[in-house]
N, C-alpha and C. Protein backbone atom coordinates (compact mmCIF):
# COMPACT_ATOMS: atom_id res chain seq x y z
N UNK A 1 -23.36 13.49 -11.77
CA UNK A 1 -22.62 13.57 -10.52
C UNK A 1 -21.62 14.72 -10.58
N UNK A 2 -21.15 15.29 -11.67
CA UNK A 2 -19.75 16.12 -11.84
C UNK A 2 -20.38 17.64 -11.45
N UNK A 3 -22.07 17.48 -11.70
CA UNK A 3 -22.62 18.76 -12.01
C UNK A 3 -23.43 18.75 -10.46
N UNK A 4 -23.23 18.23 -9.46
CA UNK A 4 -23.54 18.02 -8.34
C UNK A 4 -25.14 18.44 -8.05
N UNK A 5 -26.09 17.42 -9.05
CA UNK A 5 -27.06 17.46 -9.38
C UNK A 5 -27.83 16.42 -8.12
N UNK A 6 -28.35 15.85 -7.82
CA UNK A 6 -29.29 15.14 -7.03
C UNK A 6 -29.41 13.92 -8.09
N UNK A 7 -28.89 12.81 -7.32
CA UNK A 7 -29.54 11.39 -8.15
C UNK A 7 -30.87 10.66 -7.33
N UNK A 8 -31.42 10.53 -8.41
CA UNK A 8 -32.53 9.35 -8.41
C UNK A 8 -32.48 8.09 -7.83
N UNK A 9 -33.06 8.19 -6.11
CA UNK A 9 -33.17 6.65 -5.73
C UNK A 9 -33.34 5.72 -6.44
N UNK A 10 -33.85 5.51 -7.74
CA UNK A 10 -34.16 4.24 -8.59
C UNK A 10 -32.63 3.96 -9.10
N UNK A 11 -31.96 4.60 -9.31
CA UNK A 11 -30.68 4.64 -10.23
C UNK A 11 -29.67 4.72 -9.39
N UNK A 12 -29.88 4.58 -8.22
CA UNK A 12 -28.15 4.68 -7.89
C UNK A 12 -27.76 3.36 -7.40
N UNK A 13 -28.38 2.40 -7.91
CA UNK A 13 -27.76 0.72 -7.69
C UNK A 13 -27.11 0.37 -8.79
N UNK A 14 -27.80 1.33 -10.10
CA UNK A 14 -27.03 0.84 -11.00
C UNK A 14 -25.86 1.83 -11.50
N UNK A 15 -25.64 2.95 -10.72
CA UNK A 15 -24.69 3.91 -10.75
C UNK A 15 -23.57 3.45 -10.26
N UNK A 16 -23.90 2.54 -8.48
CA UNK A 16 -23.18 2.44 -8.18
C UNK A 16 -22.80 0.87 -9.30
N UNK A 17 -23.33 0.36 -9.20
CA UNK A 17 -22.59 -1.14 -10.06
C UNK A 17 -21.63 -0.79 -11.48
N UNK A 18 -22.23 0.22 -11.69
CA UNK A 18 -21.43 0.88 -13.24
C UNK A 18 -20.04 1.54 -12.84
N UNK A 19 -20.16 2.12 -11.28
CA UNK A 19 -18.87 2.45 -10.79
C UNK A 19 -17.73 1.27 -10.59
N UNK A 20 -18.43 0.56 -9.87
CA UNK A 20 -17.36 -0.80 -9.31
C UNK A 20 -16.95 -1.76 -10.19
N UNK A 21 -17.84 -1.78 -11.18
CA UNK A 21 -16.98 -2.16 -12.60
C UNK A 21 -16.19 -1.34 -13.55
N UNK A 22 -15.97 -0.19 -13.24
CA UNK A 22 -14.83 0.47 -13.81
C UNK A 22 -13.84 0.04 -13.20
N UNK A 23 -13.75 0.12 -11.70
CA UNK A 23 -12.88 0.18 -10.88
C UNK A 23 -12.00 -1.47 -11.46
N UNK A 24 -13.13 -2.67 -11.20
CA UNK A 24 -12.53 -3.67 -11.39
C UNK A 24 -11.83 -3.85 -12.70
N UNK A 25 -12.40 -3.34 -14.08
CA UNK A 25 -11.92 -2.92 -15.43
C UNK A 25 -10.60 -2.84 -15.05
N UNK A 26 -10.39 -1.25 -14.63
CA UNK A 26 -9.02 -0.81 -14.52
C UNK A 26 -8.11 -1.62 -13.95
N UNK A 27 -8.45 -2.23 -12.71
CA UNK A 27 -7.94 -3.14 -12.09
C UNK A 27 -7.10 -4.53 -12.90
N UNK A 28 -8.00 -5.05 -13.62
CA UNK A 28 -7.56 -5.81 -14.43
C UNK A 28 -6.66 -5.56 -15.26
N UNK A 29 -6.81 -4.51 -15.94
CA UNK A 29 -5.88 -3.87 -17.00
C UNK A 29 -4.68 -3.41 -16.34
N UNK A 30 -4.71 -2.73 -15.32
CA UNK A 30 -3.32 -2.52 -14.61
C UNK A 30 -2.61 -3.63 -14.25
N UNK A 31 -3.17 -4.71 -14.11
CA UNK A 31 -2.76 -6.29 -13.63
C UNK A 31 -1.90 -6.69 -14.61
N UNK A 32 -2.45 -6.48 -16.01
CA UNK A 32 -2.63 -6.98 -17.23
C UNK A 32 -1.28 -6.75 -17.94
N UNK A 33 -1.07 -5.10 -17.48
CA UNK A 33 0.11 -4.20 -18.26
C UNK A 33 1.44 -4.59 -17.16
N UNK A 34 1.57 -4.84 -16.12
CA UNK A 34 2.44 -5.14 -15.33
C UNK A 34 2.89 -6.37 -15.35
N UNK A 35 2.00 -7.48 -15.72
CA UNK A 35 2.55 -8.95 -16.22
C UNK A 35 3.48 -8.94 -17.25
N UNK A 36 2.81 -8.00 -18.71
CA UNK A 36 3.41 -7.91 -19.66
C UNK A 36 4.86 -6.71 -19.72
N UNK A 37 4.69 -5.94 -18.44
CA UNK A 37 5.88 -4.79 -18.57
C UNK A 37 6.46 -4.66 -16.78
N UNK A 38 6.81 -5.79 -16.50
CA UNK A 38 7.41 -5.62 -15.16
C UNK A 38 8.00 -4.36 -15.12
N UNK A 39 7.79 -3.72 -13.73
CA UNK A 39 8.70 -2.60 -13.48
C UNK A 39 9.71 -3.30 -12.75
N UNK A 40 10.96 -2.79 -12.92
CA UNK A 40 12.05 -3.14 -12.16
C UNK A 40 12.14 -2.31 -11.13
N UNK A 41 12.45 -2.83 -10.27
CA UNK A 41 12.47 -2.10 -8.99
C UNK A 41 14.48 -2.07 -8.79
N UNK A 42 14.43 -0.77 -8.36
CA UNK A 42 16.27 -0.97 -7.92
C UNK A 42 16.78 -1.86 -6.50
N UNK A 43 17.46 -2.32 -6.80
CA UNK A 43 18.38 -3.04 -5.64
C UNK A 43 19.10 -2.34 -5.00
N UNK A 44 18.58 -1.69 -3.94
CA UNK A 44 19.68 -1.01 -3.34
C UNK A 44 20.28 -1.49 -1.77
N UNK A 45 21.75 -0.91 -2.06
CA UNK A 45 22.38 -1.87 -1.20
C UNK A 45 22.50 -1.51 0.42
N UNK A 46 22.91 -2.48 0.70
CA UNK A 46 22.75 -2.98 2.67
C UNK A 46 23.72 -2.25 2.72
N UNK A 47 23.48 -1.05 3.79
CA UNK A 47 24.55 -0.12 4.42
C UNK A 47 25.17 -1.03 5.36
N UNK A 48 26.38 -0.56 5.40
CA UNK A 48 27.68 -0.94 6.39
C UNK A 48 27.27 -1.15 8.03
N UNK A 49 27.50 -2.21 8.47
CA UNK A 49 27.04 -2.16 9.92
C UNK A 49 28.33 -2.41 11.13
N UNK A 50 28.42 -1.28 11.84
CA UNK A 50 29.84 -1.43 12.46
C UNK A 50 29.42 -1.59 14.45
N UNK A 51 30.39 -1.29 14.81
CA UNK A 51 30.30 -1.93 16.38
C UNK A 51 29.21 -1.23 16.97
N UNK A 52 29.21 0.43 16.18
CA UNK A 52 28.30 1.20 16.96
C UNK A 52 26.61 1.26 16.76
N UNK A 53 26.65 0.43 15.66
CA UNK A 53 25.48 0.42 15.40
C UNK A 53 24.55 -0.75 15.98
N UNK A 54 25.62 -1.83 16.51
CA UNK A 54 25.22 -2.98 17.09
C UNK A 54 25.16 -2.74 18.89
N UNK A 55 25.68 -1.85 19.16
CA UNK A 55 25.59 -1.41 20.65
C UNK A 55 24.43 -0.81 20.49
N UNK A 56 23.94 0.30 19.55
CA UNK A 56 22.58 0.56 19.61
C UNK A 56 21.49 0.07 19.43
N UNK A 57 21.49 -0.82 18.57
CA UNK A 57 20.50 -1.96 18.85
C UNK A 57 20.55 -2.92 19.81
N UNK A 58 21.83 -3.02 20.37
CA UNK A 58 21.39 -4.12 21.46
C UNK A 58 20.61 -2.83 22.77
N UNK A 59 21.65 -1.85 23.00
CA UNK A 59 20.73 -1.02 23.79
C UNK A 59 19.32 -0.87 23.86
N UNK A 60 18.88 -0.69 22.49
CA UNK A 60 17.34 -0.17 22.20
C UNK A 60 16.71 -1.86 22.45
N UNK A 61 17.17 -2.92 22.51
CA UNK A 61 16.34 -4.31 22.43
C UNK A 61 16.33 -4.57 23.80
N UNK A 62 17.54 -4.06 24.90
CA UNK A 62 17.66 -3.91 26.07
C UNK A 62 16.10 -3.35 26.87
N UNK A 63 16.46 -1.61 26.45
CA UNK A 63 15.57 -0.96 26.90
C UNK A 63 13.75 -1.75 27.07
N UNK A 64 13.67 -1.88 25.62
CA UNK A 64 12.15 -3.08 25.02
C UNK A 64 11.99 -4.23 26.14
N UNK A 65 12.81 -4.89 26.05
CA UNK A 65 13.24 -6.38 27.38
C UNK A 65 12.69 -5.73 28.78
N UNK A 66 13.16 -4.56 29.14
CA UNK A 66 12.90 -3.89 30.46
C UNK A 66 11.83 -3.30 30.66
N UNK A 67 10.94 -2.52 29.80
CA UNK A 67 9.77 -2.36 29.73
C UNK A 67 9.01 -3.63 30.27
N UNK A 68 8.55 -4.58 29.63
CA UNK A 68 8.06 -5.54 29.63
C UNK A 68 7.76 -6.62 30.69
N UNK A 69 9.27 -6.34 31.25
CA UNK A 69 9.61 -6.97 32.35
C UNK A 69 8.81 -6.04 33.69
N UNK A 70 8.73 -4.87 34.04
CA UNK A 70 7.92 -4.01 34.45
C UNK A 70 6.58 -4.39 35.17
């Protein structure tokens, strides 16, 4: 396949089956290494929410409401 040669109708059921068990292989093993080595993910924090940001969302939930209503 790398040498973009022509495959053999007889063989490409088992080309492809030899593919989709790599895939699932890896699959597993990536499963495998993440049980045993959680990545931590960062916690990052909830920005500040002040008057103006709540007038804009009520605006923008406004606008949505009025569409609809339409």
């Amino acid at each position: 396949m790398h040498c973009h040669k022509p495959i053999y109708p007889d063989t490409r059921d088992e080309i492809a089956d030899g593919l989709r068990a790599a895939v699932n292989a890896y699959a597993s093993v990536k499963q495998g290494l993440e049980l045993r080595n959680p990545v931590m993910e960062p916690v990052l924090a909830r920005p500040e929410w002040d008057d103006e940001d709540q007038e804009l969302l009520d605006s923008s939930t406004a606008d949505l409401g009025s569409e609809f209503l339409q």
